[in-house]
C-alpha atoms as a PDB file:
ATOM      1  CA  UNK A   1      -1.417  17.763   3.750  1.00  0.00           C
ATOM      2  CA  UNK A   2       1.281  15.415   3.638  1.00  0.00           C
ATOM      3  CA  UNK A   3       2.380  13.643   0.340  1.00  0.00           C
ATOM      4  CA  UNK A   4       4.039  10.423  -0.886  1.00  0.00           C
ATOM      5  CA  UNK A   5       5.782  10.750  -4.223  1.00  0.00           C
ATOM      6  CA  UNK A   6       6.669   7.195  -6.197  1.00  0.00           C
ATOM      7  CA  UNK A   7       7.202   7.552  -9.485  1.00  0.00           C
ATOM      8  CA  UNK A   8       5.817   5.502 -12.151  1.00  0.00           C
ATOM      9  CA  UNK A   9       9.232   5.302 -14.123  1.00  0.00           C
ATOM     10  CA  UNK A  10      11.954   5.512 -11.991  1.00  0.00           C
ATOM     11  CA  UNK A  11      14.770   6.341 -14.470  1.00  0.00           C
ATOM     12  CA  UNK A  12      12.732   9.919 -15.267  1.00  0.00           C
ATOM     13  CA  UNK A  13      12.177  12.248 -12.281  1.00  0.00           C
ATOM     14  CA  UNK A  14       9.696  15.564 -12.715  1.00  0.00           C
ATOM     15  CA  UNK A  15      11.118  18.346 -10.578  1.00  0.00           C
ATOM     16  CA  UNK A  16       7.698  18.470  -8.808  1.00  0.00           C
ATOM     17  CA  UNK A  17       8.343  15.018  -6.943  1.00  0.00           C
ATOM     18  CA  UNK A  18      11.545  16.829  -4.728  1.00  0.00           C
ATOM     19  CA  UNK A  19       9.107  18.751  -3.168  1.00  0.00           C
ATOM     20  CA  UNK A  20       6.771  15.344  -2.057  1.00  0.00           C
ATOM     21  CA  UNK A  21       7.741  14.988   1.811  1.00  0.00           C
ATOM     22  CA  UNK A  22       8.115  11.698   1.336  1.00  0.00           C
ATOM     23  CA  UNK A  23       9.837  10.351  -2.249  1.00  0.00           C
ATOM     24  CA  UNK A  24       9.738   6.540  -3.152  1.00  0.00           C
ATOM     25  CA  UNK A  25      12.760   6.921  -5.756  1.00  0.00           C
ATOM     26  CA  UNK A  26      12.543   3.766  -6.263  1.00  0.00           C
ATOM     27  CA  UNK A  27       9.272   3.662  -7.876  1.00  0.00           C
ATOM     28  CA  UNK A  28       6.418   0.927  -7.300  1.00  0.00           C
ATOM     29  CA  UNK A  29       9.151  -1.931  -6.087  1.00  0.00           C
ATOM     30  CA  UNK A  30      10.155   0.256  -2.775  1.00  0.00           C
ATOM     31  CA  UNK A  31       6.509   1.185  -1.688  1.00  0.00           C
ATOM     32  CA  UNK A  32       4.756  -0.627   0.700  1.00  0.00           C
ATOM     33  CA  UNK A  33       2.211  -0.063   2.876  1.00  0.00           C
ATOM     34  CA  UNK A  34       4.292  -0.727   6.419  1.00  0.00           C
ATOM     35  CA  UNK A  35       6.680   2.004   5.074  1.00  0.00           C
ATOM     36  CA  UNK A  36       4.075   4.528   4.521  1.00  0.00           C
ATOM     37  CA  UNK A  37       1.638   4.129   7.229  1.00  0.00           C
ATOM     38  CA  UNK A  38       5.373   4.291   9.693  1.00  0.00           C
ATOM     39  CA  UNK A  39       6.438   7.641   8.096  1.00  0.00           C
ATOM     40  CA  UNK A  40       2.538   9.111   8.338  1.00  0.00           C
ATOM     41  CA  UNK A  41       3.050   7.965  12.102  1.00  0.00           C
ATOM     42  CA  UNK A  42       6.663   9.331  12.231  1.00  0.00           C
ATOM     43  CA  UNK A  43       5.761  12.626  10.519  1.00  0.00           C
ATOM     44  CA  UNK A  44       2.420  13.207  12.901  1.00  0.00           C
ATOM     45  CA  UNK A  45       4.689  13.692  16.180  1.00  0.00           C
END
């Protein structure tokens, strides 16, 4: 299973989001759904 990590506050990082495969550290503002749907693509080959 593949996971997407974007934290809710970016300033504070658990240590559990390093291990998502994919981390948004940039919180809400640098997720969209272009980017994610390309890296589930990307990460499928």
């Amino acid at each position: 299973m593949r996971c997407i990590a974007v934290p809710y506050l970016t300033a504070q990082h658990a240590p559990q989001f390093a291990t998502a495969d994919l981390l948004l550290r940039g919180g809400r503002p640098e997720f969209t759904a272009r980017a994610a749907y390309d890296w589930l693509v990307r990460s499928a080959r």
